[in-house]
C-alpha atoms as a PDB file:
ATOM      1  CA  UNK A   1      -1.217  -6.418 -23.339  1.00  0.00           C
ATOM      2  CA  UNK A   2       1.830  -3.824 -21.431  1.00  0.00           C
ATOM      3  CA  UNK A   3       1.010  -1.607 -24.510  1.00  0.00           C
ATOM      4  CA  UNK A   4      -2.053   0.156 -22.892  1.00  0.00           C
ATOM      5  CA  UNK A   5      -0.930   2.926 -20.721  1.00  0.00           C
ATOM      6  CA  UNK A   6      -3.724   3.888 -18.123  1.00  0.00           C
ATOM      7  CA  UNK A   7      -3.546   7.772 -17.078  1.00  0.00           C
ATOM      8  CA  UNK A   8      -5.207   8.617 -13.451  1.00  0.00           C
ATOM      9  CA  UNK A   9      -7.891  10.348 -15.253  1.00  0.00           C
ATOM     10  CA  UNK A  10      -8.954   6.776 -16.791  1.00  0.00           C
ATOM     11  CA  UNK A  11      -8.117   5.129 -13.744  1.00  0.00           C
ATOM     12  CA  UNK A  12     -10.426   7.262 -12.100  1.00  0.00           C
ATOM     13  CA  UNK A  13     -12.846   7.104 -14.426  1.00  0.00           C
ATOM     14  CA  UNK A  14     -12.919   3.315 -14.855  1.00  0.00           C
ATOM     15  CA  UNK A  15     -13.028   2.438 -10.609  1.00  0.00           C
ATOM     16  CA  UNK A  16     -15.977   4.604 -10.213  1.00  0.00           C
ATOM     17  CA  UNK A  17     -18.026   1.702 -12.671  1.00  0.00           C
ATOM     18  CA  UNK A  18     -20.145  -0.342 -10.740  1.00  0.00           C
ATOM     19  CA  UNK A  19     -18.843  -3.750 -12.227  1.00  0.00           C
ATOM     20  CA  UNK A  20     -15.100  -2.517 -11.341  1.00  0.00           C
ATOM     21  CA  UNK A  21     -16.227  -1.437  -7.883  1.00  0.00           C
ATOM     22  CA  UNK A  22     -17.393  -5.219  -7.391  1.00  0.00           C
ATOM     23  CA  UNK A  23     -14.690  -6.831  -8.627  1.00  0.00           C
ATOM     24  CA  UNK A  24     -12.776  -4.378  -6.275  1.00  0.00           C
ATOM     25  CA  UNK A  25     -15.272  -5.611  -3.052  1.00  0.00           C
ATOM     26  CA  UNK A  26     -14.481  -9.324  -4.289  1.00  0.00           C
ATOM     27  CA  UNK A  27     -10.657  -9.054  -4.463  1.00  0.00           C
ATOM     28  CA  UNK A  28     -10.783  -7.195  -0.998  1.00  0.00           C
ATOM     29  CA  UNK A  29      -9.204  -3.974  -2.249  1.00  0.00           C
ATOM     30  CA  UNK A  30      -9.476  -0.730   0.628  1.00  0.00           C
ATOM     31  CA  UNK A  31     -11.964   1.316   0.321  1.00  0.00           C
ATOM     32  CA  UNK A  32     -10.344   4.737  -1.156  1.00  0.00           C
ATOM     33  CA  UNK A  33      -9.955   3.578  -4.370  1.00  0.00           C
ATOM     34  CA  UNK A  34      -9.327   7.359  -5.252  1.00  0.00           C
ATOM     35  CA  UNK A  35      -5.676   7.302  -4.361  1.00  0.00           C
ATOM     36  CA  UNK A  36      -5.265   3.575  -5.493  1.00  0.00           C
ATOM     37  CA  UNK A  37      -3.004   4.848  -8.474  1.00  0.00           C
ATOM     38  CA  UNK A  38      -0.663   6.803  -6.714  1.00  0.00           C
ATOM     39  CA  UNK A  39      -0.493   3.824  -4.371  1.00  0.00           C
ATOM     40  CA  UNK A  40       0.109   1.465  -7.680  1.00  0.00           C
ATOM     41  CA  UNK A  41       1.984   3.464  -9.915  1.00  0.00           C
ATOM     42  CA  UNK A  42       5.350   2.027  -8.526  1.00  0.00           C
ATOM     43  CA  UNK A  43       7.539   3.677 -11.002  1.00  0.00           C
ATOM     44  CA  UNK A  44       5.772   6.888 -10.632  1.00  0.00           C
ATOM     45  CA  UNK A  45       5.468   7.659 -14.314  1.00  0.00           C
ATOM     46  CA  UNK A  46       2.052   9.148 -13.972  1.00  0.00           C
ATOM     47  CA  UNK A  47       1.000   6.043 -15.877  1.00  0.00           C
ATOM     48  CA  UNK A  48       0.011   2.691 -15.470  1.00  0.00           C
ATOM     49  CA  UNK A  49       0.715  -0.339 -17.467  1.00  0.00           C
ATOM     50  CA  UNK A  50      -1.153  -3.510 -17.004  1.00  0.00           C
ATOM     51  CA  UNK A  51       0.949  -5.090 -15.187  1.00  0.00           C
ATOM     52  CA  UNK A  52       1.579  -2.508 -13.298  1.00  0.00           C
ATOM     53  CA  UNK A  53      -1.905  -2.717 -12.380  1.00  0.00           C
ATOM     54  CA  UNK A  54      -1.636  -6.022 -11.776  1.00  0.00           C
ATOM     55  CA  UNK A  55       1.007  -6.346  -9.274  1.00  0.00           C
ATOM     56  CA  UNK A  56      -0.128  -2.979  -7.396  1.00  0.00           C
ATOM     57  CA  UNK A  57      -3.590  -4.569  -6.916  1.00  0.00           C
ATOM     58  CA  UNK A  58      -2.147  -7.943  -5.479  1.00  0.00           C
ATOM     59  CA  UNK A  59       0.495  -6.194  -3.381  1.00  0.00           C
ATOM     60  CA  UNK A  60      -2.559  -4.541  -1.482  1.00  0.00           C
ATOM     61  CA  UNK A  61      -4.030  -6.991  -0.758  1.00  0.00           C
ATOM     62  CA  UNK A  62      -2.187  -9.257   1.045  1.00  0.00           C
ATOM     63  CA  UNK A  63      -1.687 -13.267   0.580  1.00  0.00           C
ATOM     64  CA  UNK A  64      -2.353 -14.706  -2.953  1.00  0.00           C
ATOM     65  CA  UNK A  65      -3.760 -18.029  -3.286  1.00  0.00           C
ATOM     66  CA  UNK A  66      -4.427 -19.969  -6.840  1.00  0.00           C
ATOM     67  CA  UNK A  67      -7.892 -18.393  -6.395  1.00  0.00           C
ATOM     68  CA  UNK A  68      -6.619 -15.142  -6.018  1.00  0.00           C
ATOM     69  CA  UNK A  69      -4.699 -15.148  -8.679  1.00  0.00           C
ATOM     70  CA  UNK A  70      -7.134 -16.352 -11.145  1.00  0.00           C
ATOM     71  CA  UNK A  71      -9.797 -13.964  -9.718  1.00  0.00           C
ATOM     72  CA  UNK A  72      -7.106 -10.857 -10.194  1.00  0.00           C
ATOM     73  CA  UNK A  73      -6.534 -12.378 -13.856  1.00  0.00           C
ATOM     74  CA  UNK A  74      -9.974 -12.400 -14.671  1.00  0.00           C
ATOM     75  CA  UNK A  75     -10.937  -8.848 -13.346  1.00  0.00           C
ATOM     76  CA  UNK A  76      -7.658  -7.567 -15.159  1.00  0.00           C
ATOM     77  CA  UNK A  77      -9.345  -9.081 -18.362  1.00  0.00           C
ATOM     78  CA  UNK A  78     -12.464  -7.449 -17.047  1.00  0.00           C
ATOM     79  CA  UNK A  79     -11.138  -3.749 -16.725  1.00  0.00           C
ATOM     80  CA  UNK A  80      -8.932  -4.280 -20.119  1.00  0.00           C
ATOM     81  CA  UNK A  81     -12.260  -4.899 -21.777  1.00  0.00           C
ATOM     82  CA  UNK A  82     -13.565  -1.620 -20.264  1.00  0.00           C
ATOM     83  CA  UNK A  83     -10.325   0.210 -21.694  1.00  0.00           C
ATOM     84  CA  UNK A  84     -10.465  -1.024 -24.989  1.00  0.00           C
ATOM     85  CA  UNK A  85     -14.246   0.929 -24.912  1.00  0.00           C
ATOM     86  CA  UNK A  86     -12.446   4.241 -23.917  1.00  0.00           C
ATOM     87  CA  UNK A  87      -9.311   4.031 -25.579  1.00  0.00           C
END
């Protein structure tokens, strides 16, 4: 699942999809979702790896509960699925 390597163009791309924005509303992520991957892209290789993504996207925002966490699992299943159509 690391294997997929998200660029900022895809990222980009990908958050501006209604379905993604949702999951983003549900999971309480801010707002500007356009600088999201500077924000996540901890080792700032111009890249993101899943769990990467993961971890970014649970750092911002805030507290994790169980229901949290299975709610971020299932939207990172979610946007994989939406990769695996671009890449």
């Amino acid at each position: 699942m690391d294997k997929i390597a998200i660029t900022k163009e895809l990222f980009l791309l990908i958050v501006q999809d209604s379905a993604v924005q949702k999951l983003m509303d549900e999971l309480d992520l801010p707002p500007d979702r356009a600088n999201l991957f500077e924000i996540i892209d901890a080792d700032g290789s111009g890249t993101l790896q899943i769990t990467e993504l993961l971890h970014g996207l649970l750092k911002i925002r805030g507290d994790l509960s169980k229901s949290d966490a299975v709610a971020s699992l299932l939207a990172t299943r979610a946007v994989q699925n939406m990769l695996s159509d671009f890449i």
